[in-house]
N, C-alpha and C. Protein backbone atom coordinates (compact mmCIF):
# COMPACT_ATOMS: atom_id res chain seq x y z
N UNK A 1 -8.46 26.44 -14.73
CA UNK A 1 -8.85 25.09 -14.40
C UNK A 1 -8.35 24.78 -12.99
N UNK A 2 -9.14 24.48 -12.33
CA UNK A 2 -8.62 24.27 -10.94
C UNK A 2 -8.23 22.52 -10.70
N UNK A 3 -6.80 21.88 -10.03
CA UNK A 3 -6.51 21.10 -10.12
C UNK A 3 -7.28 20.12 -9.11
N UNK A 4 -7.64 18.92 -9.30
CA UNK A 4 -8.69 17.74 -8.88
C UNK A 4 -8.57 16.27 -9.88
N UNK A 5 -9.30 15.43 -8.73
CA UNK A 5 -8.60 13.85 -9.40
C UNK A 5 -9.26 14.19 -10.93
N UNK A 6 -10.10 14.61 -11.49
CA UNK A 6 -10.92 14.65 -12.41
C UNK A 6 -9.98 15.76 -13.75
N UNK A 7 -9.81 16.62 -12.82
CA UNK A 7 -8.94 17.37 -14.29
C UNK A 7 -7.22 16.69 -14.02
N UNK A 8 -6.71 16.30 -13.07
CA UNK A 8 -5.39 15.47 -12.87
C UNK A 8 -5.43 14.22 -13.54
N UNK A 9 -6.81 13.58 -13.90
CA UNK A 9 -6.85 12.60 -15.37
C UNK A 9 -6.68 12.90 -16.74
N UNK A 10 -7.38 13.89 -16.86
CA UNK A 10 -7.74 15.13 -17.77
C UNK A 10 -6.63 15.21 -18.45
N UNK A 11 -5.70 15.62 -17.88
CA UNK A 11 -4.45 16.46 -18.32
C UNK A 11 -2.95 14.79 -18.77
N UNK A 12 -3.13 14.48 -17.55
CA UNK A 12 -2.49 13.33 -17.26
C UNK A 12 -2.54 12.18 -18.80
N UNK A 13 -4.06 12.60 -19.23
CA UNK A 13 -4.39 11.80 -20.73
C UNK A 13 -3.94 12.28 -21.82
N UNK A 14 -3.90 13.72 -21.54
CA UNK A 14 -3.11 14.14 -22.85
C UNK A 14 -1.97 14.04 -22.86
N UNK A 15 -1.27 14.30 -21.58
CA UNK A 15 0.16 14.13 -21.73
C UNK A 15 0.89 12.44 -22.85
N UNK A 16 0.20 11.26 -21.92
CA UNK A 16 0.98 10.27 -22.23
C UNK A 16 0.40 9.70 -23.72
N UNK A 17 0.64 10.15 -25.03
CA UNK A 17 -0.02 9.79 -26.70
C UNK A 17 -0.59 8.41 -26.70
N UNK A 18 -1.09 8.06 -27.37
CA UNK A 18 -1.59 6.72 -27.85
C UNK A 18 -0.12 6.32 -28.56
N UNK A 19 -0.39 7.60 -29.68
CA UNK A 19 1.06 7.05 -31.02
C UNK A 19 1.60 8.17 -30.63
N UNK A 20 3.06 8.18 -30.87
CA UNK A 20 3.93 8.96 -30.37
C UNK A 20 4.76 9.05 -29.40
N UNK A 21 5.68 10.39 -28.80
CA UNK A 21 6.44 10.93 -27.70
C UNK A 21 5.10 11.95 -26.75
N UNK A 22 5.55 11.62 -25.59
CA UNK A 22 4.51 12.01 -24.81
C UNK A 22 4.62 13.56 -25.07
N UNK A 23 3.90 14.51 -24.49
CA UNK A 23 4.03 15.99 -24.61
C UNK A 23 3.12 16.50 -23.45
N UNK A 24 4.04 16.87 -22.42
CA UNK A 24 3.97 17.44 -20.84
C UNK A 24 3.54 19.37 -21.16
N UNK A 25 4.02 19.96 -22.61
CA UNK A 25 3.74 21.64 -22.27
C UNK A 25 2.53 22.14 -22.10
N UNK A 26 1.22 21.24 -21.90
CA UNK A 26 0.02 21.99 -21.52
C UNK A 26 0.20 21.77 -20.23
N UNK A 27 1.27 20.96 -19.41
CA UNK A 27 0.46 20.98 -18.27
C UNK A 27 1.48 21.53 -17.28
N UNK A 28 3.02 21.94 -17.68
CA UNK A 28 3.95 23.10 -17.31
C UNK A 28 3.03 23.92 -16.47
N UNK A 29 2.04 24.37 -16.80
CA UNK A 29 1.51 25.98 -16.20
C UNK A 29 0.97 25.56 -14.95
N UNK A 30 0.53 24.27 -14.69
CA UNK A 30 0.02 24.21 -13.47
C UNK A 30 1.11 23.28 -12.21
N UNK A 31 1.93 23.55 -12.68
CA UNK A 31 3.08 23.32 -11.78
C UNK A 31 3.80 24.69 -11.12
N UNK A 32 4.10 24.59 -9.78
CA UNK A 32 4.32 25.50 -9.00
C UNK A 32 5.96 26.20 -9.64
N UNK A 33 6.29 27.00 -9.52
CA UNK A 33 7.61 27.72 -9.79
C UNK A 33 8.72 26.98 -9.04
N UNK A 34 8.50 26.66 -8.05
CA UNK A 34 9.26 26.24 -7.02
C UNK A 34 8.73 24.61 -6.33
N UNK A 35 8.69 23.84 -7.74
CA UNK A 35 8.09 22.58 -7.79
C UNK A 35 9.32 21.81 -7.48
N UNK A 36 9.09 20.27 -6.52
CA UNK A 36 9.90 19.34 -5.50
C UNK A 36 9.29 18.28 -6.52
N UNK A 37 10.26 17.41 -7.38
CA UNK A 37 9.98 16.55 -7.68
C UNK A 37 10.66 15.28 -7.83
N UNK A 38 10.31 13.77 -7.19
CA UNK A 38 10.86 12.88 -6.31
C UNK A 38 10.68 11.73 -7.01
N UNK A 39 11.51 10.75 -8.39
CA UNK A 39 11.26 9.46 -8.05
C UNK A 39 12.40 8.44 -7.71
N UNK A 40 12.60 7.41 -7.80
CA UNK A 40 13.01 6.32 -7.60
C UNK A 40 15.05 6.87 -7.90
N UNK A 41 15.15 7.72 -8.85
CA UNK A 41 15.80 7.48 -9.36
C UNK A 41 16.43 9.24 -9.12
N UNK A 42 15.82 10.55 -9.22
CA UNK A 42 16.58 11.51 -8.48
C UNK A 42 15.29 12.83 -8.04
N UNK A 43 16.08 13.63 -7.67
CA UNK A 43 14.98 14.33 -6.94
C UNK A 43 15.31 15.96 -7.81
N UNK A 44 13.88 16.66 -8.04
CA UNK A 44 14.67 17.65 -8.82
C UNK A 44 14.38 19.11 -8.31
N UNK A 45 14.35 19.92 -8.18
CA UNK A 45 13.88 21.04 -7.35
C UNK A 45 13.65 22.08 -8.77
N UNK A 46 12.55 22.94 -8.99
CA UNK A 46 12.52 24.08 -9.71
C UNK A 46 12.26 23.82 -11.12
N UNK A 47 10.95 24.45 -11.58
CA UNK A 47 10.43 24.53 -13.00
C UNK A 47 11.23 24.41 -13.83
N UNK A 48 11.79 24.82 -14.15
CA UNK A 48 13.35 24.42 -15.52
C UNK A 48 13.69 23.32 -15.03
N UNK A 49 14.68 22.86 -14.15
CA UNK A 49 15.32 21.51 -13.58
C UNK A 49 13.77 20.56 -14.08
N UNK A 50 12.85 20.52 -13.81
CA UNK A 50 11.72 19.53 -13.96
C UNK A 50 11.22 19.56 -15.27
N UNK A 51 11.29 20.98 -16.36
CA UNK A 51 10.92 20.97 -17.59
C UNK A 51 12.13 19.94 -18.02
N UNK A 52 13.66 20.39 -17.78
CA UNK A 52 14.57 19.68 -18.76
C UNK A 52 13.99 18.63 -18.84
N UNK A 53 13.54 17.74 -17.36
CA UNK A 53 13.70 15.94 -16.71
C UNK A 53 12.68 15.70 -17.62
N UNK A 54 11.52 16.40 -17.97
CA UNK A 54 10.86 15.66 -18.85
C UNK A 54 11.08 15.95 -20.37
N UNK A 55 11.74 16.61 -20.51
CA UNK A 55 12.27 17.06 -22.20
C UNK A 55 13.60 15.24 -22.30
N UNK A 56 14.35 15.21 -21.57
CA UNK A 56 15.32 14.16 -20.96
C UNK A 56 14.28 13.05 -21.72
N UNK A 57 13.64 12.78 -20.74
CA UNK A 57 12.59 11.56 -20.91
C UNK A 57 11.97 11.29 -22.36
N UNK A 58 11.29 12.21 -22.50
CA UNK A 58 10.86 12.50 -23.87
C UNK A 58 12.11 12.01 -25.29
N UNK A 59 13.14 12.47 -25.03
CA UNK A 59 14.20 11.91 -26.15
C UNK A 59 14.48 10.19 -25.92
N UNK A 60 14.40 9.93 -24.69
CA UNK A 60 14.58 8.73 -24.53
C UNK A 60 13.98 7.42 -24.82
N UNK A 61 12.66 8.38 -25.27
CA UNK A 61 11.72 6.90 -26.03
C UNK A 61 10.87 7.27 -26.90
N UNK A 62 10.66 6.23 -28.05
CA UNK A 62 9.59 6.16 -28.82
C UNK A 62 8.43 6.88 -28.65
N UNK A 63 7.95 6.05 -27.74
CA UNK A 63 6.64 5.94 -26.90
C UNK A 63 6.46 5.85 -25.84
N UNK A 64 5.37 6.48 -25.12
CA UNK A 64 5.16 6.08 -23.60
C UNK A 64 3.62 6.33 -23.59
N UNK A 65 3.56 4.93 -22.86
CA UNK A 65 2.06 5.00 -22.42
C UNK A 65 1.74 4.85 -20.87
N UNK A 66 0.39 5.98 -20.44
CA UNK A 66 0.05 5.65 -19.24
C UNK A 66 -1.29 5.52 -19.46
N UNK A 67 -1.96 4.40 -17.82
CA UNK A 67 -3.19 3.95 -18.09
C UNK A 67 -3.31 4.68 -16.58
N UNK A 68 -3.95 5.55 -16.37
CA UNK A 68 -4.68 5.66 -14.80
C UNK A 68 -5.18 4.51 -14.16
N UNK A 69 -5.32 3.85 -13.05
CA UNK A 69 -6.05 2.23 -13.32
C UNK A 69 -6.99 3.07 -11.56
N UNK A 70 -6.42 3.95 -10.76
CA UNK A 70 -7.28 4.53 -10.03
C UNK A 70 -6.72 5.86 -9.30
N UNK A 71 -7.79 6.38 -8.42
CA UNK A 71 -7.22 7.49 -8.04
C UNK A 71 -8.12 7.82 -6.57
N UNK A 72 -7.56 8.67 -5.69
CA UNK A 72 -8.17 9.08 -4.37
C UNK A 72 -7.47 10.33 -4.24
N UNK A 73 -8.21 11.74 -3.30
CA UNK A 73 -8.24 12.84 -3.13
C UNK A 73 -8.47 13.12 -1.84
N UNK A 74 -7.89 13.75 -0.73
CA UNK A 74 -7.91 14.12 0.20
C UNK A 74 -7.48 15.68 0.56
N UNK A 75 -8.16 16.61 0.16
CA UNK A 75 -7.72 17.70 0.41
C UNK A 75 -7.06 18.61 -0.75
N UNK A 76 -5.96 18.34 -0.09
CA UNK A 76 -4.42 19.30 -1.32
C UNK A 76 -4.02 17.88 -1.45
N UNK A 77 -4.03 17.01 -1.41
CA UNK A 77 -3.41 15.67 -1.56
C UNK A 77 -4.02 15.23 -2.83
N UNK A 78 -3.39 14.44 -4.04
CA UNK A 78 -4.28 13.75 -5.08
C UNK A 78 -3.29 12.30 -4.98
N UNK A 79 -3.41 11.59 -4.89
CA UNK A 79 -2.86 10.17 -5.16
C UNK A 79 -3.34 9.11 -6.27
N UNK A 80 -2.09 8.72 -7.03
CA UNK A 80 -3.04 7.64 -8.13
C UNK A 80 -2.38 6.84 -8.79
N UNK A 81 -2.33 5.31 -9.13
CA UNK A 81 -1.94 4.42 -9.25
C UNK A 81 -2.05 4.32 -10.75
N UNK A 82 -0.92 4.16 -11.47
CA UNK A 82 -0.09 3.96 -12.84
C UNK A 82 0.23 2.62 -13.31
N UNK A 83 -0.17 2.41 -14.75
CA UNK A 83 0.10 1.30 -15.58
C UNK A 83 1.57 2.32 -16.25
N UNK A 84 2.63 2.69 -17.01
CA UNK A 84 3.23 3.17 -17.43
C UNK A 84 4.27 2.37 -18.58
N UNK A 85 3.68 2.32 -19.90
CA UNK A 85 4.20 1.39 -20.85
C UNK A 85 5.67 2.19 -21.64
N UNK A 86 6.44 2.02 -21.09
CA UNK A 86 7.60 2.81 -22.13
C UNK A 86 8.46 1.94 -23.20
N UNK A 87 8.36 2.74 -23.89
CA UNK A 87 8.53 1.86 -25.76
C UNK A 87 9.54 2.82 -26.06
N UNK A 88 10.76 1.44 -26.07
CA UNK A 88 12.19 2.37 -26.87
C UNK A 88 12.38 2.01 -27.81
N UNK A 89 13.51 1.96 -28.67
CA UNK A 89 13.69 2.24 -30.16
C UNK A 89 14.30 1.15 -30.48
N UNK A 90 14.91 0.37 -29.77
CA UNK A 90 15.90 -0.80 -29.55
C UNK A 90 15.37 -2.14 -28.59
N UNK A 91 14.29 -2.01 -27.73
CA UNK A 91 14.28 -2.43 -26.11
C UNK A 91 12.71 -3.23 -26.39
N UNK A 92 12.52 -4.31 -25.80
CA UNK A 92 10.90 -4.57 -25.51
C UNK A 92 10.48 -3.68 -25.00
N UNK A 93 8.92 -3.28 -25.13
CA UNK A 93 8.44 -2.24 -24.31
C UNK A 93 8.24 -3.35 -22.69
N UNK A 94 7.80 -2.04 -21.78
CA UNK A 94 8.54 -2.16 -20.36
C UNK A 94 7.67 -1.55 -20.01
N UNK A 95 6.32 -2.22 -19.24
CA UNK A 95 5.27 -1.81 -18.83
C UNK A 95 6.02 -1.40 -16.76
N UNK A 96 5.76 -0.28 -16.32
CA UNK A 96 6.27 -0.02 -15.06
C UNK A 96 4.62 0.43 -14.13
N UNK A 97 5.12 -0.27 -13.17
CA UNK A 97 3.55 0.02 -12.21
C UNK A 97 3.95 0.75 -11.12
N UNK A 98 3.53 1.91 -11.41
CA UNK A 98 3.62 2.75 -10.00
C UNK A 98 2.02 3.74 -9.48
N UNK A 99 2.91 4.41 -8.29
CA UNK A 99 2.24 5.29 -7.86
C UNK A 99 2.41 7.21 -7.81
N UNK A 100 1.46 7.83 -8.52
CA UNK A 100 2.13 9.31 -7.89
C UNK A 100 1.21 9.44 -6.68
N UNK A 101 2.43 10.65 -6.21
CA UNK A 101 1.27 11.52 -4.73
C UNK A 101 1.77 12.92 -5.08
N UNK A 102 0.50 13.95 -5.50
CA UNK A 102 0.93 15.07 -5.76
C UNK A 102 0.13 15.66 -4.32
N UNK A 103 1.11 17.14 -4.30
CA UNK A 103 0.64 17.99 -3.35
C UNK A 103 0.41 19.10 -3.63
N UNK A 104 -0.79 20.12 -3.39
CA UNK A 104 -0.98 21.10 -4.29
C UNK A 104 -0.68 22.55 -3.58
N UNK A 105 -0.26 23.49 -4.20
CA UNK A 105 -0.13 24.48 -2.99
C UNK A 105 -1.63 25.59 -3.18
N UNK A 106 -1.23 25.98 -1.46
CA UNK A 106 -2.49 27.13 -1.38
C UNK A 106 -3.38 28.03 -2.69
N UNK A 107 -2.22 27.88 -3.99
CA UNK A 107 -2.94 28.65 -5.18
C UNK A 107 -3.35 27.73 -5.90
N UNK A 108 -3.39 26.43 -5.61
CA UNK A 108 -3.87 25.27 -6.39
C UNK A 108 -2.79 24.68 -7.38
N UNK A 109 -1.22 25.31 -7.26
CA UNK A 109 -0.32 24.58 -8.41
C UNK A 109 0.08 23.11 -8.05
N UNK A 110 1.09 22.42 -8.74
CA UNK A 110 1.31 21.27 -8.00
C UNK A 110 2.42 21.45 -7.67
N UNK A 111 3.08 21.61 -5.69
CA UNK A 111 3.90 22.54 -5.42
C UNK A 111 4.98 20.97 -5.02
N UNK A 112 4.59 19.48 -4.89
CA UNK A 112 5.00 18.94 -4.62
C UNK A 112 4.74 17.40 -5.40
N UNK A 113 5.68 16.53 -6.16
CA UNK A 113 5.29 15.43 -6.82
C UNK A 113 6.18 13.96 -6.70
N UNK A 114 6.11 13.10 -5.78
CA UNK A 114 6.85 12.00 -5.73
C UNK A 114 6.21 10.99 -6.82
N UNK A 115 6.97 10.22 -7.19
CA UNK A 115 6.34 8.77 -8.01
C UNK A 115 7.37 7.53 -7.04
N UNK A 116 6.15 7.13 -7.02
CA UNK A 116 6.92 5.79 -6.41
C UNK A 116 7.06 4.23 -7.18
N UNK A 117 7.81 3.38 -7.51
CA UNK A 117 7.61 2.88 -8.79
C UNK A 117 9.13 2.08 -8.47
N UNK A 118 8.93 0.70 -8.83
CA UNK A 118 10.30 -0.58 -8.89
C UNK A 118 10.52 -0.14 -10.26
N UNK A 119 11.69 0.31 -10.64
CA UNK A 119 12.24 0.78 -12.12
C UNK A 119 12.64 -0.88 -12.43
N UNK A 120 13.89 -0.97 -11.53
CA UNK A 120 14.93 -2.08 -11.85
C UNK A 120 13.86 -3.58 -12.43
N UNK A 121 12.94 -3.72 -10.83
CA UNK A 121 12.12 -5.42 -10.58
C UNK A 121 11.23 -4.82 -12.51
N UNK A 122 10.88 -4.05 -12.66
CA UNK A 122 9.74 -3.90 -13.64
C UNK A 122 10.13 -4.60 -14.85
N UNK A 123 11.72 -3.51 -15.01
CA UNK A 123 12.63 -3.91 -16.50
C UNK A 123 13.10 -5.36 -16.26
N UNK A 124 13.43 -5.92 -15.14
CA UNK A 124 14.37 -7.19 -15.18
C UNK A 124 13.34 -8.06 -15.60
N UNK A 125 12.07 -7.81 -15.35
CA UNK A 125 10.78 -8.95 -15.54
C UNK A 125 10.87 -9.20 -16.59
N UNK A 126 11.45 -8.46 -17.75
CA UNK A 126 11.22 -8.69 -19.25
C UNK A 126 12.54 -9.45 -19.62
N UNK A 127 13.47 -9.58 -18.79
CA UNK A 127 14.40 -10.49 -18.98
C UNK A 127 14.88 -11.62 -19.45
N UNK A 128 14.92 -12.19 -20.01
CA UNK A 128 14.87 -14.09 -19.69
C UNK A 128 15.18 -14.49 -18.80
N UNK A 129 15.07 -15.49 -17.92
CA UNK A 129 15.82 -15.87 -16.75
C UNK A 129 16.57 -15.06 -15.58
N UNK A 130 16.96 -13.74 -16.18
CA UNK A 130 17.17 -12.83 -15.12
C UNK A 130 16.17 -12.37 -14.26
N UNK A 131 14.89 -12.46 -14.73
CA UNK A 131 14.03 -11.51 -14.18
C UNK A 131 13.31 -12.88 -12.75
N UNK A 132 13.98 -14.18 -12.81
CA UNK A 132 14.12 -14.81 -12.26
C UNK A 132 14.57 -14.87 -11.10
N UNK A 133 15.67 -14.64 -11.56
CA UNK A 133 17.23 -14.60 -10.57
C UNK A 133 17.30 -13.28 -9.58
N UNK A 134 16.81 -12.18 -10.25
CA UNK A 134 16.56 -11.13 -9.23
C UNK A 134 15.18 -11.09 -8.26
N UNK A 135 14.54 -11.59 -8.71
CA UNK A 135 13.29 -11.78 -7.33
C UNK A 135 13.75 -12.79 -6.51
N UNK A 136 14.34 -13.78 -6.93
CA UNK A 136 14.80 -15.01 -5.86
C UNK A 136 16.10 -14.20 -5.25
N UNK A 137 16.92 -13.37 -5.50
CA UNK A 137 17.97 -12.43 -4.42
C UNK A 137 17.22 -11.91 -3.57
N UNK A 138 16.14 -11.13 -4.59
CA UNK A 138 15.42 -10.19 -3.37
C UNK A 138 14.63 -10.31 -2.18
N UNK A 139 14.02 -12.09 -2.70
CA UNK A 139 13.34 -12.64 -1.72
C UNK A 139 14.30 -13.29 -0.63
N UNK A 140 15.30 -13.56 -1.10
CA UNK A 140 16.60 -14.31 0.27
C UNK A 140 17.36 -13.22 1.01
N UNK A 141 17.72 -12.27 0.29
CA UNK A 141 17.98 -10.72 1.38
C UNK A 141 17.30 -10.03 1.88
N UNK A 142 16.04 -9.83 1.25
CA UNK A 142 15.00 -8.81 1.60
C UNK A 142 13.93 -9.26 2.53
N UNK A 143 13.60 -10.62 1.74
CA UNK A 143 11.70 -11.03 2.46
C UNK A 143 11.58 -11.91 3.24
């Protein structure tokens, strides 16, 4: 299967369940050996290091849902914008909106994968009143 926005949905759909823990091992094989992977939160270098991070993830919740909402292709470049609903066992679910940008190498694996994505602003929104209090900081330090 050669990787494109069309099979990078493809795959991307099976991973995240309707019901259930998500399940990433069909799509292991098309990740590079020597895969760079980047979000918000740490950066991981090398097929094992990136299998654990999503085995990690996987224990950590119920459920997880993703919605593709769009996508664009430029080359070796695939880019695409995430609804990402994660459902814990204890927690409101915690819808997170981000972005990936994968990069593919010369054999077509995915040799490079950042997500870009507000972890903290997403979860605090579900807050009471906190999720308040931290956009009004962010807007008086930041904006």
């Amino acid at each position: 299967m050669t990787l494109n926005m069309d099979t990078i949905k493809e795959l991307w759909t099976k991973t995240y369940n309707h019901e259930g823990k998500p399940d990433w091992s069909h799509i292991f094989k098309y990740y590079h050996r020597d895969i760079v992977f980047q979000d918000t939160i740490q950066r991981i270098e090398g097929i094992d290091d990136f299998i654990a991070m999503c085995n990690r993830l996987t224990k950590r919740t119920k459920q997880l849902k993703m919605e593709i909402v769009s996508m664009a292709q430029n080359e070796n470049v695939i880019m695409f914008d995430w609804i990402m609903t994660m459902i814990f066992k204890k927690y409101p679910n915690t819808p997170i909106y981000g972005s990936t940008k994968i990069v593919l190498s010369e054999d077509g694996l995915i040799k490079e994968q950042r997500d870009y994505y507000d972890l903290w602003g997403d979860i605090f929104n579900n807050i009471p009143h906190f999720g308040k209090m931290y956009r009004k900081f962010l807007t008086k330090k930041f904006g």
